[in-house]
C-alpha atoms as a PDB file:
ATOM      1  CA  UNK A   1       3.833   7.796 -31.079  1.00  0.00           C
ATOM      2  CA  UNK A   2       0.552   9.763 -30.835  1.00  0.00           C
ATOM      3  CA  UNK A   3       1.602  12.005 -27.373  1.00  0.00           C
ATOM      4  CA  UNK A   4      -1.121  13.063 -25.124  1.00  0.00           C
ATOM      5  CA  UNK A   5      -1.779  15.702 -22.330  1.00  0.00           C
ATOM      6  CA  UNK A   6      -1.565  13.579 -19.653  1.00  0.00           C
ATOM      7  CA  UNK A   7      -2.154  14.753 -15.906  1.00  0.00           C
ATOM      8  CA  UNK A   8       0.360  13.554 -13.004  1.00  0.00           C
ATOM      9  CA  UNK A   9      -1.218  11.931 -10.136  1.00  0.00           C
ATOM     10  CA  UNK A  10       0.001  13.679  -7.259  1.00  0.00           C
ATOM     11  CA  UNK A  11      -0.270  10.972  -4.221  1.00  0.00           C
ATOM     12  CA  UNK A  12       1.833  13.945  -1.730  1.00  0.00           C
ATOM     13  CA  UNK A  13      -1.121  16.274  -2.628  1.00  0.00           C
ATOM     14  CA  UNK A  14      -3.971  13.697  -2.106  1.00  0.00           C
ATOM     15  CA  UNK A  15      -1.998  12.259   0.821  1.00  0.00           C
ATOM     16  CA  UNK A  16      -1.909  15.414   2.446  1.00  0.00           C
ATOM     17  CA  UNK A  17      -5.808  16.246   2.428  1.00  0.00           C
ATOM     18  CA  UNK A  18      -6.294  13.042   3.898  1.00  0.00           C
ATOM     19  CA  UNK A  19      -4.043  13.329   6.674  1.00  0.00           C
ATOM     20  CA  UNK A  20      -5.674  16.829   7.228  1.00  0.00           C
ATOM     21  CA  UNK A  21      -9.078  14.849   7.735  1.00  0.00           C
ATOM     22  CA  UNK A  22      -7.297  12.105   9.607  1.00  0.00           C
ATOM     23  CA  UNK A  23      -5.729  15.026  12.260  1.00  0.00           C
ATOM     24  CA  UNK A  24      -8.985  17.005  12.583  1.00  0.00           C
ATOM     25  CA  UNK A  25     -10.849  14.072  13.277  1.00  0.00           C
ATOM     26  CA  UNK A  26      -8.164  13.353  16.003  1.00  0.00           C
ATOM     27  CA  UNK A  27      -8.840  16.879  17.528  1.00  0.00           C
ATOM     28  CA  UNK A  28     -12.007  16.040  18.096  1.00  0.00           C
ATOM     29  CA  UNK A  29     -11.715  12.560  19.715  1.00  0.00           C
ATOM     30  CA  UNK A  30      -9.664  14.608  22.160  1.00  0.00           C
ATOM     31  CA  UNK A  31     -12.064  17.442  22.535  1.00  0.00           C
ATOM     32  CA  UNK A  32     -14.605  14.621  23.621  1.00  0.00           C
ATOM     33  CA  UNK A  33     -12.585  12.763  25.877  1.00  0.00           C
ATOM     34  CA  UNK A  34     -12.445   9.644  23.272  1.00  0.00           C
ATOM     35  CA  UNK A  35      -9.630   7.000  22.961  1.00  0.00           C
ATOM     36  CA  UNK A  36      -6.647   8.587  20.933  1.00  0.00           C
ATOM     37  CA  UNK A  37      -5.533   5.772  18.143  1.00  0.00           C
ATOM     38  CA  UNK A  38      -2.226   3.911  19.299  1.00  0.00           C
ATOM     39  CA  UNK A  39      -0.448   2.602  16.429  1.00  0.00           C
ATOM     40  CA  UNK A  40       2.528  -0.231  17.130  1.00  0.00           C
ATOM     41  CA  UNK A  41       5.188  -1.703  14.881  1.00  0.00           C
ATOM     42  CA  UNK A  42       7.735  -4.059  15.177  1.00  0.00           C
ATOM     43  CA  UNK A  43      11.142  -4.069  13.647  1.00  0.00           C
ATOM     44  CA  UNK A  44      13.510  -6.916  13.416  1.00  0.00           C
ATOM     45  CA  UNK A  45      17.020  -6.260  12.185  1.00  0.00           C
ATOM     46  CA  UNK A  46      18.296  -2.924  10.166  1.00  0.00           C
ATOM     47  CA  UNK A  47      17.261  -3.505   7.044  1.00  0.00           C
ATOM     48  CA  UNK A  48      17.451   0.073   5.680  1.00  0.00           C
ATOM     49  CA  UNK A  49      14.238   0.391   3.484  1.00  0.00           C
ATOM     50  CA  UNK A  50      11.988  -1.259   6.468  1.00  0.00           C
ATOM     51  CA  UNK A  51      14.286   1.188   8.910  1.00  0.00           C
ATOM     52  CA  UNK A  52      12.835   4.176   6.421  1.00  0.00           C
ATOM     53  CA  UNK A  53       9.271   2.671   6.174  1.00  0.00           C
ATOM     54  CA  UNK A  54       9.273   2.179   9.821  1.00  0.00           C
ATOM     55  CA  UNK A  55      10.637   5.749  10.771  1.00  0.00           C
ATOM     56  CA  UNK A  56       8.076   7.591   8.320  1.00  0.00           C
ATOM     57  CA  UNK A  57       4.863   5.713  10.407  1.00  0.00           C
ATOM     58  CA  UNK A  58       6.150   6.856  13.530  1.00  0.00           C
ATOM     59  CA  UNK A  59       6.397  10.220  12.246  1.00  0.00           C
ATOM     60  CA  UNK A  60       3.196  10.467  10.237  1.00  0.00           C
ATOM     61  CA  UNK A  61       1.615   9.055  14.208  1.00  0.00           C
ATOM     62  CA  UNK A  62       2.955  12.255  15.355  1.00  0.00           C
ATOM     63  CA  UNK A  63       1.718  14.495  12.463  1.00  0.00           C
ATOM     64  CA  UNK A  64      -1.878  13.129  12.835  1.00  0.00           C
ATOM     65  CA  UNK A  65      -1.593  13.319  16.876  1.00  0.00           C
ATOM     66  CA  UNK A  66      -1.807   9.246  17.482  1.00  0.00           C
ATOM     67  CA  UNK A  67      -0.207   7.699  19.842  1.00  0.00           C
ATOM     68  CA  UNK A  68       3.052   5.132  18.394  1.00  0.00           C
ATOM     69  CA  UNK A  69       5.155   2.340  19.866  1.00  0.00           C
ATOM     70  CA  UNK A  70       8.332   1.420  18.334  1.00  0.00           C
ATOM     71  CA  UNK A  71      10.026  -2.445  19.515  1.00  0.00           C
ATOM     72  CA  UNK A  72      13.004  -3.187  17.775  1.00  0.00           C
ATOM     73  CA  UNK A  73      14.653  -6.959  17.509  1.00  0.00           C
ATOM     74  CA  UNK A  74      17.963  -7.657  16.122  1.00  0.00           C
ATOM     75  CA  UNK A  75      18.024 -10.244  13.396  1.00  0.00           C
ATOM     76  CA  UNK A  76      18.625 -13.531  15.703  1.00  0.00           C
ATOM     77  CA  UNK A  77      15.523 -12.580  17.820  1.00  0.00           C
ATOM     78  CA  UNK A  78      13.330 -16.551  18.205  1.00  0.00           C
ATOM     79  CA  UNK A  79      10.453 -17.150  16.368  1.00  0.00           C
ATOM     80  CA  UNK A  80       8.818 -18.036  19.524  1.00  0.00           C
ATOM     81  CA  UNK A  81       9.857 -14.895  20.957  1.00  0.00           C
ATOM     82  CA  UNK A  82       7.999 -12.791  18.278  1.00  0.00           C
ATOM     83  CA  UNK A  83       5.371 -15.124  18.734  1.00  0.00           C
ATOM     84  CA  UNK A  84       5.074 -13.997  22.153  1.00  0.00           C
ATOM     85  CA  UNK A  85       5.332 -10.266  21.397  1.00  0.00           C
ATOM     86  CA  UNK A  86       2.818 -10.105  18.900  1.00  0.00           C
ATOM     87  CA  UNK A  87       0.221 -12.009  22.060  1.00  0.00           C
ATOM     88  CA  UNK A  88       1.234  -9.105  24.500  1.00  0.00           C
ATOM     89  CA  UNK A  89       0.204  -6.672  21.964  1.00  0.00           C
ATOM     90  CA  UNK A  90      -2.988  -8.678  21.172  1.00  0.00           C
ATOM     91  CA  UNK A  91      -4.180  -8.474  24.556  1.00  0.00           C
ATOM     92  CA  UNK A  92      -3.418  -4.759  25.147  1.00  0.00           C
ATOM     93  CA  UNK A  93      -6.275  -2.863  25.350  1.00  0.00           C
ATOM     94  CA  UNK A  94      -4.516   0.214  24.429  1.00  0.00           C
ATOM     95  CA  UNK A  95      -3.011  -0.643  21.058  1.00  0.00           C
ATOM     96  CA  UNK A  96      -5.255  -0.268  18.409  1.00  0.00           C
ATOM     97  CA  UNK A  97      -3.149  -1.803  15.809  1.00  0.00           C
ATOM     98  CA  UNK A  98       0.045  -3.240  15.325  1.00  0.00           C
ATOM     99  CA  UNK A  99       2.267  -4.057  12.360  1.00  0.00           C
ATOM    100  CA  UNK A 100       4.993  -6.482  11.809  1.00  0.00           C
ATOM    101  CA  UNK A 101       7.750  -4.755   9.391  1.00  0.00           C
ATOM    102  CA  UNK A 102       8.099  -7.275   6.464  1.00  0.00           C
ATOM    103  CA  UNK A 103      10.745  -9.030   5.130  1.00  0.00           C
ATOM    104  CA  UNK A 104      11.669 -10.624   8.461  1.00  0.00           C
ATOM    105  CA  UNK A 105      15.181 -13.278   8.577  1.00  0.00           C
ATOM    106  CA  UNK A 106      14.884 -16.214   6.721  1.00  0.00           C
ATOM    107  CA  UNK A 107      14.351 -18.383  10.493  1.00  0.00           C
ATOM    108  CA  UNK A 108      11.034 -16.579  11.144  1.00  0.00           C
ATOM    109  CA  UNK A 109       8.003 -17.791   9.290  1.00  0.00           C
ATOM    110  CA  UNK A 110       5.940 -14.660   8.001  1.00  0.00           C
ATOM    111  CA  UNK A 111       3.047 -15.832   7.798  1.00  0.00           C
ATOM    112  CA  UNK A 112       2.691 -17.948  11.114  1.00  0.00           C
ATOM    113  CA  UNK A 113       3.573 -13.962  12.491  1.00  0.00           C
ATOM    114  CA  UNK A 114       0.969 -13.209  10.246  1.00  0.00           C
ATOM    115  CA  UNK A 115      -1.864 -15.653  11.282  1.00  0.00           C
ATOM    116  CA  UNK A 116      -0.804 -14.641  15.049  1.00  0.00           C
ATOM    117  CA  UNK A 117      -1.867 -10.779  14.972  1.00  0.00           C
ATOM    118  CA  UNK A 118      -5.451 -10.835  16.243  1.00  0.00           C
ATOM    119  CA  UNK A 119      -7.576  -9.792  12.665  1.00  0.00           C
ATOM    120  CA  UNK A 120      -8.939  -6.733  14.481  1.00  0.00           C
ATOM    121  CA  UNK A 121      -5.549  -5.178  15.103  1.00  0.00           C
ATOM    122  CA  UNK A 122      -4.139  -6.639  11.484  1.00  0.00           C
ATOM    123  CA  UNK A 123      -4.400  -2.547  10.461  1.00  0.00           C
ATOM    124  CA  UNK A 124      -1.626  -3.795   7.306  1.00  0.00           C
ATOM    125  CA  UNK A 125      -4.864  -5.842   5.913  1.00  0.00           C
ATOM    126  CA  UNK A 126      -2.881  -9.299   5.935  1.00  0.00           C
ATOM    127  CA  UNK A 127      -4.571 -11.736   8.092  1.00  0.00           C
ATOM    128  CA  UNK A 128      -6.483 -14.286   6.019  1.00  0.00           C
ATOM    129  CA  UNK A 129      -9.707 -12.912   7.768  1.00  0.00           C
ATOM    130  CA  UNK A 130      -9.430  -9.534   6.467  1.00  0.00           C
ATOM    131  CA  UNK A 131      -8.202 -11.094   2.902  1.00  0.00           C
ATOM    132  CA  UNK A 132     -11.452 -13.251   2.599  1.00  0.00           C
ATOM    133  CA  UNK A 133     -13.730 -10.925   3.898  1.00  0.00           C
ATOM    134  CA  UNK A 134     -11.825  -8.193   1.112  1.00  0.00           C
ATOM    135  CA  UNK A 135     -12.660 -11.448  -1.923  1.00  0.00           C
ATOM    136  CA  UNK A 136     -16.236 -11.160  -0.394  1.00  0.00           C
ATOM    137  CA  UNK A 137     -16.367  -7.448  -0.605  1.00  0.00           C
ATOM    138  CA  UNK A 138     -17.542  -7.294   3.490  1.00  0.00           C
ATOM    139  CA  UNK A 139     -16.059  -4.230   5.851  1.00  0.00           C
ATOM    140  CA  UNK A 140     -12.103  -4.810   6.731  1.00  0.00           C
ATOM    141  CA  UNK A 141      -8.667  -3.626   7.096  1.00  0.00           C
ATOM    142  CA  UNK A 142      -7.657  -3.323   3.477  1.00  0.00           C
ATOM    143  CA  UNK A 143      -4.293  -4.084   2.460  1.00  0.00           C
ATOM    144  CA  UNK A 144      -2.826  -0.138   3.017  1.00  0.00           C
ATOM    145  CA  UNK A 145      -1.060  -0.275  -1.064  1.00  0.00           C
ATOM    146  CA  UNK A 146      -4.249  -1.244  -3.071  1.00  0.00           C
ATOM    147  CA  UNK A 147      -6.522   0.865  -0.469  1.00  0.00           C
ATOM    148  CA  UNK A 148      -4.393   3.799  -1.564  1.00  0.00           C
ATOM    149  CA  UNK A 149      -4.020   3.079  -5.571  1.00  0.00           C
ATOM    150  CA  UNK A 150      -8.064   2.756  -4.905  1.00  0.00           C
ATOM    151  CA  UNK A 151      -8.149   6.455  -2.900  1.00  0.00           C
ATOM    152  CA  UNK A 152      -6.201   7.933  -5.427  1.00  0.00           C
ATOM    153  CA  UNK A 153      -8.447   6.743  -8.569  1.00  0.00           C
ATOM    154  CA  UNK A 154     -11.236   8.030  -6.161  1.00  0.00           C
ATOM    155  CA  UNK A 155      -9.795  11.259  -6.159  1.00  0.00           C
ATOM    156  CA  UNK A 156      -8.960  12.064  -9.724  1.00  0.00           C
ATOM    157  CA  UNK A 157     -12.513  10.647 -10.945  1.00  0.00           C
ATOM    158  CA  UNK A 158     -11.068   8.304 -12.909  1.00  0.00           C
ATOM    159  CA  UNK A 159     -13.542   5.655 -14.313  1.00  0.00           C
ATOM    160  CA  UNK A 160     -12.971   2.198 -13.941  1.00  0.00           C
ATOM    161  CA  UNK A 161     -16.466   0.465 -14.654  1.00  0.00           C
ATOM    162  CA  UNK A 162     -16.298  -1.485 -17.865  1.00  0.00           C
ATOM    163  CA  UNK A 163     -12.645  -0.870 -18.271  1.00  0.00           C
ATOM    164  CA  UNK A 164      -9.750  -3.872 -18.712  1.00  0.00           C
ATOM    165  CA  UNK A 165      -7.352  -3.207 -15.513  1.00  0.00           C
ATOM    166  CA  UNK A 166      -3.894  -5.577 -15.900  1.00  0.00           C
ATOM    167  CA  UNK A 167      -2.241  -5.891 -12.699  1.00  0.00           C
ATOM    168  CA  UNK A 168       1.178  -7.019 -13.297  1.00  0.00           C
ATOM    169  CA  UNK A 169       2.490  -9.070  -9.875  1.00  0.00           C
ATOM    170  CA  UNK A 170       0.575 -11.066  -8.131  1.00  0.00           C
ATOM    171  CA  UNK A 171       2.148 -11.079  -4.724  1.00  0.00           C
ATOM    172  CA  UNK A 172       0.087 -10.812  -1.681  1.00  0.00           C
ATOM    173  CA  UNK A 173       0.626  -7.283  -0.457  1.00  0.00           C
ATOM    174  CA  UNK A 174      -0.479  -5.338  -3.547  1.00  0.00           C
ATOM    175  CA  UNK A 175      -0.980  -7.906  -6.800  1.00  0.00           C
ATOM    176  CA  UNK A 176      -4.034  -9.732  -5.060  1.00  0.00           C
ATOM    177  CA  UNK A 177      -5.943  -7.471  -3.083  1.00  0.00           C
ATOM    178  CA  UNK A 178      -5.788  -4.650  -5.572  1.00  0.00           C
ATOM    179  CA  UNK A 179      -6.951  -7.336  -8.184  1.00  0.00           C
ATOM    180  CA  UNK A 180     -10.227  -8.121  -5.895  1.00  0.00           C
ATOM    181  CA  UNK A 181     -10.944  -4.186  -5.240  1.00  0.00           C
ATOM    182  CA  UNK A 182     -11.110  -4.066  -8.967  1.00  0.00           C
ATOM    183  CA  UNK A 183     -13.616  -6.363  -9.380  1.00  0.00           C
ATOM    184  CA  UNK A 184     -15.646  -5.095  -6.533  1.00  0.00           C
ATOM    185  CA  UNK A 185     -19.209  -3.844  -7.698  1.00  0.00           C
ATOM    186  CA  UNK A 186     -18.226  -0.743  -6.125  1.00  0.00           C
ATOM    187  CA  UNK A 187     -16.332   2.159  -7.426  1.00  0.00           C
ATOM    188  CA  UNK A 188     -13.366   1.807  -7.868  1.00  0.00           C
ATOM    189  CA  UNK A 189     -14.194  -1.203  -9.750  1.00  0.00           C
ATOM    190  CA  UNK A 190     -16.411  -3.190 -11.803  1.00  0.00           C
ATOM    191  CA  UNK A 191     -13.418  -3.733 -13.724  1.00  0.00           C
ATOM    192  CA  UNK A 192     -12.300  -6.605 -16.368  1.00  0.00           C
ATOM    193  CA  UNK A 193      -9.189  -7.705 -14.730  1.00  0.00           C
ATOM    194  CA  UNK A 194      -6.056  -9.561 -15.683  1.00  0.00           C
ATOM    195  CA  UNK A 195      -3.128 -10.447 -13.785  1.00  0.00           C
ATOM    196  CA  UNK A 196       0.032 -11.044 -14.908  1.00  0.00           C
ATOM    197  CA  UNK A 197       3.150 -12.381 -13.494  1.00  0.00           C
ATOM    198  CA  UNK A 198       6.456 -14.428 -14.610  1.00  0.00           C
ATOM    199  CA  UNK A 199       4.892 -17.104 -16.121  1.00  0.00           C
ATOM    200  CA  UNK A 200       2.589 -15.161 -18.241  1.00  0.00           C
ATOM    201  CA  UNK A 201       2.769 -15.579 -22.044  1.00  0.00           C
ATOM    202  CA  UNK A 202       2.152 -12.977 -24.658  1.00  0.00           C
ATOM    203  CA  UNK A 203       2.440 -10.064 -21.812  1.00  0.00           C
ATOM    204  CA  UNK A 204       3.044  -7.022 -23.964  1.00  0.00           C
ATOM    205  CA  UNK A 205      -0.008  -8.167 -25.977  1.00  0.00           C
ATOM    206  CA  UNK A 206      -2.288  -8.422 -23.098  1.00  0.00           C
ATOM    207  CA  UNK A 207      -0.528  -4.620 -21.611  1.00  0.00           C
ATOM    208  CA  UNK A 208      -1.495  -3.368 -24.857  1.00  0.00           C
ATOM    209  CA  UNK A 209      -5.440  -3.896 -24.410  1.00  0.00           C
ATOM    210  CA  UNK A 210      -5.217  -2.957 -20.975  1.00  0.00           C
ATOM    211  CA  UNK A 211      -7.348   0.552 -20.278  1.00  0.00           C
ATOM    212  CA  UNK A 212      -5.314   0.746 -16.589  1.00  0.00           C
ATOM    213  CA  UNK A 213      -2.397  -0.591 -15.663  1.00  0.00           C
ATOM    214  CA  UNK A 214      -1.269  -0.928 -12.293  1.00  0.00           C
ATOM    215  CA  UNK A 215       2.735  -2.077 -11.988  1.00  0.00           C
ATOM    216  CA  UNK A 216       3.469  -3.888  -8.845  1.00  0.00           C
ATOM    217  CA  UNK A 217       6.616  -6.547 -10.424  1.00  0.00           C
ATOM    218  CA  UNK A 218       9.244  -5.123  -8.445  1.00  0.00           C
ATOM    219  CA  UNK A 219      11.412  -5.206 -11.794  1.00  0.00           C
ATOM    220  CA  UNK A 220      12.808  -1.340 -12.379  1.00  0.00           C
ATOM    221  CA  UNK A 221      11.326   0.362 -15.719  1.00  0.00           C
ATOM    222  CA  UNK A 222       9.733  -3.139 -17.094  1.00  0.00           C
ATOM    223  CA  UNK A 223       6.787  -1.486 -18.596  1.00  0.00           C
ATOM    224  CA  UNK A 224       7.742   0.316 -22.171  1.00  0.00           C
ATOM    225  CA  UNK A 225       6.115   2.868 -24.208  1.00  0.00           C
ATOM    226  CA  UNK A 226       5.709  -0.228 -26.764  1.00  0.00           C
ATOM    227  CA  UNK A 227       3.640  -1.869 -24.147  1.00  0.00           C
ATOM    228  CA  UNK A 228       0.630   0.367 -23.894  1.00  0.00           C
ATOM    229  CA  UNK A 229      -2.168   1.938 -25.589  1.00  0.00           C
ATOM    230  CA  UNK A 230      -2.674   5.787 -26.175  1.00  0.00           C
ATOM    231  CA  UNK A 231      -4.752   7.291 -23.183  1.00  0.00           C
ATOM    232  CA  UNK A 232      -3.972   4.227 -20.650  1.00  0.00           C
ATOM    233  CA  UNK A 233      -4.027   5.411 -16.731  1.00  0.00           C
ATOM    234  CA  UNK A 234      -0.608   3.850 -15.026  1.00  0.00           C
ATOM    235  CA  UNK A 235      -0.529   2.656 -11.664  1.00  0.00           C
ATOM    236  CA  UNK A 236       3.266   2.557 -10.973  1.00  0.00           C
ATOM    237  CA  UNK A 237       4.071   1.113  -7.699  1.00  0.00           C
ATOM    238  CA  UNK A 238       7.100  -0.341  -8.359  1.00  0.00           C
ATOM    239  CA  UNK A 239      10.350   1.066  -5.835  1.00  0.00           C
ATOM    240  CA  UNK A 240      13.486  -0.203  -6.422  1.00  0.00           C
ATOM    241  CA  UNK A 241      16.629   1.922  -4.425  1.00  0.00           C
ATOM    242  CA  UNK A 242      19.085   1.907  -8.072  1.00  0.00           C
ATOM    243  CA  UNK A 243      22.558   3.404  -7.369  1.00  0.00           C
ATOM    244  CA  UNK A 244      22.563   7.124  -8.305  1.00  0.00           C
ATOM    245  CA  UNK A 245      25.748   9.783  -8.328  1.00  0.00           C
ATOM    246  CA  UNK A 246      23.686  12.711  -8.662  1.00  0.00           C
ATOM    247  CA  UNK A 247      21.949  11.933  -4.797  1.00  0.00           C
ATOM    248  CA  UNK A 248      22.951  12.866  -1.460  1.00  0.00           C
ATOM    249  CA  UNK A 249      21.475   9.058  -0.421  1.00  0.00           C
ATOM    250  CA  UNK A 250      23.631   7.769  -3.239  1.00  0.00           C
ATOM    251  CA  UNK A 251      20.556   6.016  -4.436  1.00  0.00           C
ATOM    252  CA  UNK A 252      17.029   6.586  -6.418  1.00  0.00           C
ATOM    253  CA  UNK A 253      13.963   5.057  -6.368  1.00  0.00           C
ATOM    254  CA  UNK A 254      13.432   3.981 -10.172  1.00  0.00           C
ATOM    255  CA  UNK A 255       9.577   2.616 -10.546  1.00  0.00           C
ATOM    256  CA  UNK A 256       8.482  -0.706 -12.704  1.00  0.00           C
ATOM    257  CA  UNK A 257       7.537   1.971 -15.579  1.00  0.00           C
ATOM    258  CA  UNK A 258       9.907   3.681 -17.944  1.00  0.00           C
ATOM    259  CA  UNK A 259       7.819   7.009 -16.984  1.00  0.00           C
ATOM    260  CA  UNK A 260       9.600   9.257 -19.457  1.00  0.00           C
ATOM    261  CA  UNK A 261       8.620   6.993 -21.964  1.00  0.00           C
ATOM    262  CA  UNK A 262       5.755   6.015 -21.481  1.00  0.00           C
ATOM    263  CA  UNK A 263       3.862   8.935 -19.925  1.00  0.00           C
ATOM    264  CA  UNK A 264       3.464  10.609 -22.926  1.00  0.00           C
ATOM    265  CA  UNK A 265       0.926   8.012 -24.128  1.00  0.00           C
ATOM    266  CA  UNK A 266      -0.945   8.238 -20.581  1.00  0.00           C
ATOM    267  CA  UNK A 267      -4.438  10.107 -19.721  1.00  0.00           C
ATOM    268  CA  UNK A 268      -3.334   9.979 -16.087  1.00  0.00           C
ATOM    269  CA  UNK A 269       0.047   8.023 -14.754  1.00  0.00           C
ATOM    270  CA  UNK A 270       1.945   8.106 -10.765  1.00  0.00           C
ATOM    271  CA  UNK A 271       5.485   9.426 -10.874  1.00  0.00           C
ATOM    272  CA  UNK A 272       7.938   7.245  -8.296  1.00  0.00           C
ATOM    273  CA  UNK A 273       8.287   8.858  -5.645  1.00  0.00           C
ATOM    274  CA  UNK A 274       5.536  10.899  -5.205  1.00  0.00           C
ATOM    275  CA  UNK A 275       2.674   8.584  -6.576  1.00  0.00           C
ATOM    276  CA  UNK A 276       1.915   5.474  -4.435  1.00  0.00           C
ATOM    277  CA  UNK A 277       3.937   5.641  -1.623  1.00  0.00           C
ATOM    278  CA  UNK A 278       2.302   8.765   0.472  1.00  0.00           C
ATOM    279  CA  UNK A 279      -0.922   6.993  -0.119  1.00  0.00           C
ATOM    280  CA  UNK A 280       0.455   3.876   1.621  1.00  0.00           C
ATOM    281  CA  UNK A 281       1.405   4.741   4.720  1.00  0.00           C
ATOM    282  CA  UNK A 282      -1.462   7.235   4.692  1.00  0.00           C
ATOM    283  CA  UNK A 283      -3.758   4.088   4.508  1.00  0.00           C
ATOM    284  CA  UNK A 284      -2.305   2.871   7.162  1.00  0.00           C
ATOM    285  CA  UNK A 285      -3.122   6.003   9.373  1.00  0.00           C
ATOM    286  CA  UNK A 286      -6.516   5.399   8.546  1.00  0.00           C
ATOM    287  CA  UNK A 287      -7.089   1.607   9.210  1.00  0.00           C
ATOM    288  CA  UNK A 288      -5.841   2.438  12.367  1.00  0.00           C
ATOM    289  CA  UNK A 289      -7.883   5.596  13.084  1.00  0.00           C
ATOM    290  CA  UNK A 290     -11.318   2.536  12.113  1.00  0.00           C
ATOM    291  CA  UNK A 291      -9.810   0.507  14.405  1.00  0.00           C
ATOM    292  CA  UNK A 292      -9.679   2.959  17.213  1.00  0.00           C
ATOM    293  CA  UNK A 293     -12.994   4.192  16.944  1.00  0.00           C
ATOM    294  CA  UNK A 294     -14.021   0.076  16.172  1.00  0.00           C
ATOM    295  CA  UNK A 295     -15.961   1.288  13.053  1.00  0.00           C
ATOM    296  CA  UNK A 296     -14.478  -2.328  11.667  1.00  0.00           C
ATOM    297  CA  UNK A 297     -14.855  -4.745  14.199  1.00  0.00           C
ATOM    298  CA  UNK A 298     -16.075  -4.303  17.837  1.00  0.00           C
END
């Protein structure tokens, strides 16, 4: 294996310089007497990754100076009476945007919640407006995962016109959307792109030719150093809590890449944690900063 100098793509670093130009440009919607962005999620249950997810928005709201509302459900809250909830919050004028913390209990239909959040408060970039308008490459709230994979490409220069991108997953949060940014005559894009998923044959084959790779399977260390070429950029956003003895938490978050591996045949590859995630919520922040100042939709 021909090992190359390959550069870590520091998503805390780039997140951090964006929520620097996220807070100054907060600063000054205050200085000029401007709406402050107001930023709402709902929880159902105590699922502990969505209780973590949930808990670092609200904090990164008061980092960046927004305003945040927290409502909390237990797990046998009615359909109808999220239903209801996610109205109220449609109609008030002083929430910007609103998220509903996926996965919700097996009773409550996700994507009827989904289809209910009024498209110009959908700041997670999953209404089927926002998903067409993203296929047609017209302004919207992009999906917050593939808009940060896209900011962090941005922000290491990394080319992508002309190049094969395999996307393996093709779920709706991250496999899709990211799949349609890379084809977007736009940079990043103008890409040749492939997705896989479980029913894909000759996988390793097609991961081989693939000039970027972005992981999104969910399946802990699935992509080997047998799998890619010399001087491929990885995309890892797989994170899966695996049972660890040598953490306080008791647990790690393992990626879909075998990064030790693998990296040393990379130009550029995310670590996990520390790669995708900061970007994430980070995208967020900033759909909901557009939506405040109604730079999306009016």
């Amino acid at each position: 294996m021909n090992e190359l100098p390959y550069k870590i793509i520091d998503g805390k670093a780039v997140a951090a310089k964006i929520k620097k130009e996220i807070a100054d440009e907060v600063i000054q919607l205050r200085k000029e007497g401007r709406k402050i962005p107001h930023l709402a999620a709902i929880l159902v249950g105590h699922d502990g990754g969505s209780e973590t997810y949930v808990a670092n928005k609200v904090r990164t709201c008061e980092e960046l100076g927004f305003k945040s509302s927290l409502i909390r459900y237990e797990n046998d809250v009615t359909e109808e009476r999220l239903l209801n909830k996610v109205e109220e919050l449609n109609n008030d004028d002083d929430i910007d945007g609103f998220i509903v913390q996926l996965p919700l209990p097996d009773h409550i239909s996700s994507q009827k919640i989904i289809e209910a959040i009024d498209y110009r408060k959908d700041v997670d970039g999953f209404h089927p407006i926002n998903v067409g308008r993203l296929s047609l490459g017209l302004p919207c709230f992009k999906s917050a995962t593939p808009a940060g994979i896209a900011e962090l490409l941005k922000f290491y220069e990394i080319e992508t016109k002309g190049k094969h991108c395999v996307i393996l997953g093709r779920s709706n949060i991250v496999g899709k959307p990211v799949a349609m940014l890379m084809m977007q005559k736009s940079y990043p894009g103008n890409c040749t792109v492939t997705v896989c998923h479980s029913r894909s044959k000759d996988l390793k084959e097609m991961c081989r030719q693939a000039d970027i790779i972005i992981a999104a399977l969910g399946v802990p260390e699935f992509v080997k150093a047998d799998m890619v070429k010399n001087g491929v950029v990885v995309i890892d956003v797989g994170t899966t809590r695996l049972p660890s003895s040598v953490t306080k938490s008791g647990y790690k978050l393992t990626g879909d890449v075998a990064f030790s591996e693998v990296a040393p045949k990379c130009s550029y590859i995310t670590p996990v944690p520390g790669g995708v995630g900061p970007m994430t919520i980070v995208s967020l922040m900033r759909n909901t900063l557009l939506a405040a100042k109604k730079e999306i939709y009016t």
